[in-house]
Each structure stands twice: as C-alpha cells, then as structure tokens.
Protein backbone atom coordinates (compact mmCIF):
# COMPACT_ATOMS: atom_id res chain seq x y z
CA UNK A 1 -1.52 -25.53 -80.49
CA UNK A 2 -1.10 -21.34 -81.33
CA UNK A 3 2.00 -21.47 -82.33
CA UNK A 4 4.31 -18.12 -83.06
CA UNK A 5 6.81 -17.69 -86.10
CA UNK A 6 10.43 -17.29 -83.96
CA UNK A 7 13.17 -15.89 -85.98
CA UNK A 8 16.26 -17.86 -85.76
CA UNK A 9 18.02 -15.70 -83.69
CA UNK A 10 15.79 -15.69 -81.32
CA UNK A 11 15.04 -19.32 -80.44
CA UNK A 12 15.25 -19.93 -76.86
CA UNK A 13 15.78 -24.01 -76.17
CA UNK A 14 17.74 -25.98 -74.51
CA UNK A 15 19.25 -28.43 -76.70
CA UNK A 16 20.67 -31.14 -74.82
CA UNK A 17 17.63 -31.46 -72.87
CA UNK A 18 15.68 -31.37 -76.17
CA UNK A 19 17.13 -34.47 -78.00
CA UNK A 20 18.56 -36.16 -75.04
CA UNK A 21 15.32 -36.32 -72.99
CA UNK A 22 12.47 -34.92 -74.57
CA UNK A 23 12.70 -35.95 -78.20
CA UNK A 24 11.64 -34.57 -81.74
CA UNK A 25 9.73 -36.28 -84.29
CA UNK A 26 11.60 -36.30 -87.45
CA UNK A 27 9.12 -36.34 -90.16
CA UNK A 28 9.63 -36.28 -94.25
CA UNK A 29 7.84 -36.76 -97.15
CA UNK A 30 4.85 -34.79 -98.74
CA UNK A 31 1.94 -33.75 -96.64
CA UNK A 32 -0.20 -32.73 -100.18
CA UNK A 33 -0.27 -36.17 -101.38
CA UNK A 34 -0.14 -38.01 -98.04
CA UNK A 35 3.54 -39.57 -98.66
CA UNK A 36 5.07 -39.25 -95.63
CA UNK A 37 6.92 -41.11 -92.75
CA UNK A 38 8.06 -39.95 -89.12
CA UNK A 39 10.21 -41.24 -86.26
CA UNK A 40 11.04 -40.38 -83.21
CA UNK A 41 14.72 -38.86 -83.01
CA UNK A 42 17.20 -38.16 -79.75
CA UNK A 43 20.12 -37.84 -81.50
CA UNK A 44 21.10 -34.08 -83.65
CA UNK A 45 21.99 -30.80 -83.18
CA UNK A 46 20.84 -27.21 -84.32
CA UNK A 47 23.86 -24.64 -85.11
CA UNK A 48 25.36 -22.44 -87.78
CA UNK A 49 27.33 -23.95 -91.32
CA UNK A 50 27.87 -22.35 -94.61
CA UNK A 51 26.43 -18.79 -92.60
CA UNK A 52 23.06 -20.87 -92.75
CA UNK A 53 21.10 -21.93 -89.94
CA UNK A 54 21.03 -25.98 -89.83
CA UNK A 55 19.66 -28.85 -88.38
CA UNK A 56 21.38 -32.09 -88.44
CA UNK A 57 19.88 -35.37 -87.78
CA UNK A 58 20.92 -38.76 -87.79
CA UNK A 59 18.66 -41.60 -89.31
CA UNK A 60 19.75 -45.55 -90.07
CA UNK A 61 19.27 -47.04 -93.43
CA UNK A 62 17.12 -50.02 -91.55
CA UNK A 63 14.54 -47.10 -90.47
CA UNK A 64 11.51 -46.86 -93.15
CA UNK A 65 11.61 -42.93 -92.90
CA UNK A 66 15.46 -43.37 -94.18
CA UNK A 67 13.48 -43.93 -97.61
CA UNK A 68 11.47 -40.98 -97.67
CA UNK A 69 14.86 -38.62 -96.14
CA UNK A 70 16.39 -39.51 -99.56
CA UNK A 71 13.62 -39.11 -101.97
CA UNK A 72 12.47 -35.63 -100.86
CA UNK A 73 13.81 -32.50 -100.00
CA UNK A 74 12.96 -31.30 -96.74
CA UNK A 75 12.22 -32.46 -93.04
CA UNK A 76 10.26 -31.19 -90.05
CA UNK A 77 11.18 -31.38 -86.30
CA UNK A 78 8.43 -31.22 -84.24
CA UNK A 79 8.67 -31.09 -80.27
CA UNK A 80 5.96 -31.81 -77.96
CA UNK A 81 5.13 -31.56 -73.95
CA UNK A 82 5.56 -34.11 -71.74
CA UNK A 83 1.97 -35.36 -72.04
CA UNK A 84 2.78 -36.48 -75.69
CA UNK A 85 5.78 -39.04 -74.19
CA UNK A 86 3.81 -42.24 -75.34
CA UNK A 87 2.97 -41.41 -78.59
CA UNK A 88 6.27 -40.67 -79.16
CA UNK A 89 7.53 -43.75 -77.68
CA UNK A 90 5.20 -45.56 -79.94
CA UNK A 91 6.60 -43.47 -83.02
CA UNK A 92 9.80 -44.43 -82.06
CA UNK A 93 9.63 -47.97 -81.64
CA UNK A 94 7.01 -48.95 -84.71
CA UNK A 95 7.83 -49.22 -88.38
CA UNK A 96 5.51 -47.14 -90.86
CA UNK A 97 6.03 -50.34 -92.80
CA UNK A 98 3.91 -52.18 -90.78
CA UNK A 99 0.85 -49.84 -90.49
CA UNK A 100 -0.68 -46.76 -89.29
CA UNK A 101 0.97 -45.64 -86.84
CA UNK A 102 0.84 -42.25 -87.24
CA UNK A 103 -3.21 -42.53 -86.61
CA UNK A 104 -2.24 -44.78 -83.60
CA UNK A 105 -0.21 -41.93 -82.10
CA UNK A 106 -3.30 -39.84 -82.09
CA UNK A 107 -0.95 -36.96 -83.42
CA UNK A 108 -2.24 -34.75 -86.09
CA UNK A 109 -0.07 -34.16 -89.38
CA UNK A 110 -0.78 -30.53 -90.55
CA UNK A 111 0.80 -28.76 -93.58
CA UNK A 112 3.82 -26.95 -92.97
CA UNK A 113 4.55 -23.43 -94.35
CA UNK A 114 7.52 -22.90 -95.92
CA UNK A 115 8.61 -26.77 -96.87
CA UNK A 116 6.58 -29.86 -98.21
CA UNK A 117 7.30 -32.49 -95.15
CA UNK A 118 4.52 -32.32 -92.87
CA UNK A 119 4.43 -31.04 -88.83
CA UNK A 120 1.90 -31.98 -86.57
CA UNK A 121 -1.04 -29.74 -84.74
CA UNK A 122 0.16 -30.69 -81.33
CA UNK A 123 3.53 -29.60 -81.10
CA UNK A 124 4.87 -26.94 -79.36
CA UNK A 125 7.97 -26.21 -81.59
CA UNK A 126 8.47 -27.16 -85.19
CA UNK A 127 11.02 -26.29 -87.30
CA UNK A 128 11.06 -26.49 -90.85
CA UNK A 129 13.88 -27.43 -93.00
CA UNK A 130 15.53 -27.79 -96.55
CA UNK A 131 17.88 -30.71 -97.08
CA UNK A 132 21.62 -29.10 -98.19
CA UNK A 133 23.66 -32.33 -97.08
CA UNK A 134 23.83 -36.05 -96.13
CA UNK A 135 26.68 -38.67 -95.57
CA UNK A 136 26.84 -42.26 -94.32
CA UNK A 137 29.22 -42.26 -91.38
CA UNK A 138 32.55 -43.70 -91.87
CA UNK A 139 33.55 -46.08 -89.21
CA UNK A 140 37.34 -45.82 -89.97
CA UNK A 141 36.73 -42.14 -88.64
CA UNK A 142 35.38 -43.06 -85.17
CA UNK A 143 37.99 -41.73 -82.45
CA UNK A 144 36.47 -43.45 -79.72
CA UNK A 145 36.59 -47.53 -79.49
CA UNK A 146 32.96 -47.00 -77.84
CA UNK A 147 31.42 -45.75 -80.44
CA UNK A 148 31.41 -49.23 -83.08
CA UNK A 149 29.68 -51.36 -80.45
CA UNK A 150 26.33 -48.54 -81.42
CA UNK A 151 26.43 -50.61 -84.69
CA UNK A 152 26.18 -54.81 -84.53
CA UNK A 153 25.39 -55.11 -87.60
CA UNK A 154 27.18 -52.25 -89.38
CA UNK A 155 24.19 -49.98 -90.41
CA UNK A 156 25.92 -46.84 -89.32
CA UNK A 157 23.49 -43.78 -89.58
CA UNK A 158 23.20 -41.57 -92.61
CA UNK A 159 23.89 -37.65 -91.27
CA UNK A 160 21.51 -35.20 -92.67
CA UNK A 161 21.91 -31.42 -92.72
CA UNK A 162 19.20 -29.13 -93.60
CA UNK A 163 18.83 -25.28 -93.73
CA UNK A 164 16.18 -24.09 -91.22
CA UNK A 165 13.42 -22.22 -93.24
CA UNK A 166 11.35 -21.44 -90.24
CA UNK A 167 10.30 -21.85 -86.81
CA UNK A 168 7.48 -21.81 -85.15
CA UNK A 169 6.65 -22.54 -81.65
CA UNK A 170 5.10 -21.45 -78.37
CA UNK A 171 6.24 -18.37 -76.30
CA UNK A 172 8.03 -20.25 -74.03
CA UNK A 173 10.86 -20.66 -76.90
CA UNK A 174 11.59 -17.15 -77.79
CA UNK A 175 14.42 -15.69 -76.10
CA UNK A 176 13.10 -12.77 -73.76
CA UNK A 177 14.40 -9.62 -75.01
C-alpha cells in the first residue's frame, strides 16, 4: 500500500472504532534478523504523557509476543481494511509458538523506518513506536467487581507505553486542513 508520513498532530482516526472493531496488529521484535512475533490487539489507546505522543497496549504474559515486548525496544501497530478481517482473526487466535503463522496470514512483514519491530506492506496505517513504560496490572486496583472475572486464571495483562516515532498511513487518516 502507498502509504504517507502523517505528523502526529495531524492523524485523523477514530479510535474506538479502531481497537474496538477493526483491530491492530501488534507486532515486536527485529525485522533485520527475522526475530519477530505479532498478535492481533483490540484493546489500547493513543494520547499524550510526559508531552510525548504514546501508544499503550495491553498484552498477557500467556501470549508468545509477551516474550519478544520485553526483550526489545519498540512495537508497530499496523491497521488494515476490512478485506484483511481473517488474517487477522487468524493472527489473533494462533500462537507463533506453534508455527508460521505469519506466512499463513498471507500478510507481508516490511522494515519499518524509524524503529526495529517490523510493519507489514498491506496496512493502511502503521505507527511506529519506542517502548518508555510497562507494568503488570494490579488487581487490588480494579474499581469495578467486573473487571476480575477478564482473568480466570490470574494472568492479568502487562500495560505497555511507547513514544510514537512515526506514522504513516493512507490519506484517508490525515486530518483535512
């Protein structure tokens, strides 16, 4: 896909409709020497902390790419049209541990340009980012009763924050001026 480099400022997306219904794929790793891992994600957010752009995303310690978010330093989120649904149905419901399944996505890892984790060729909005935070969520801090029964068997996510370093993506995501 011709993808455009979108300043921050002037990223157009709806966000709740973006991780709610149409997904990213969280990927990390090194694209260079082919060590890397992706899953599909509907849970984050995209804001402003410590006057840096961030991305936050959520990923459970059972996940394989949970190994790969803490032994490198930077992600991807890539976002895709609705014709890509299955394969990333597929990358959200297989393991990397038990195969390809990357190659039986049919998606394309490319190198990204400002961080090592790769993107992929098909999507229509990546954005690039540098790990500054994480934290295993404390279930003594839940406010709602609700929220436990996410976790039967206690492998509460790990939150990740990292500084956007770039964007890239298709004109329908920048903001018309």
């Amino acid at each position: 896909m011709n993808l455009e480099p979108i300043k921050i400022q002037d990223l157009d997306l709806n966000i709740f409709n973006q991780f709610d219904k149409r997904w990213f794929l969280l990927t990390c790793g090194d694209f260079e020497t082919g060590k890397f891992n992706t899953m599909t994600i509907s849970w984050g957010s995209l804001g402003t902390v410590w006057d840096r752009p961030f991305a936050q995303v959520f990923v459970r310690p059972t996940r394989h790419t949970f190994e790969f978010m803490n032994q490198y330093d930077s992600f991807t989120l890539s976002a895709f049209n609705k014709t890509y649904k299955s394969s990333l149905d597929l990358l959200g419901s297989k393991s990397g541990r038990d195969g390809d399944k990357i190659a039986d996505s049919g998606l394309t890892p490319v190198k990204s340009s400002e961080v090592k984790s790769p993107c992929f060729k098909e999507a229509e909005l990546v954005i690039e980012c540098r790990k500054m935070y994480w934290q295993v969520l404390d279930p003594s801090h839940f406010l709602f009763a609700n929220i436990e029964h996410k976790y039967p068997r206690k492998d509460y996510h790990c939150v990740y924050f990292g500084e956007v370093m770039a964007v890239f993506g298709t004109k329908e995501f920048i903001h018309p001026v």
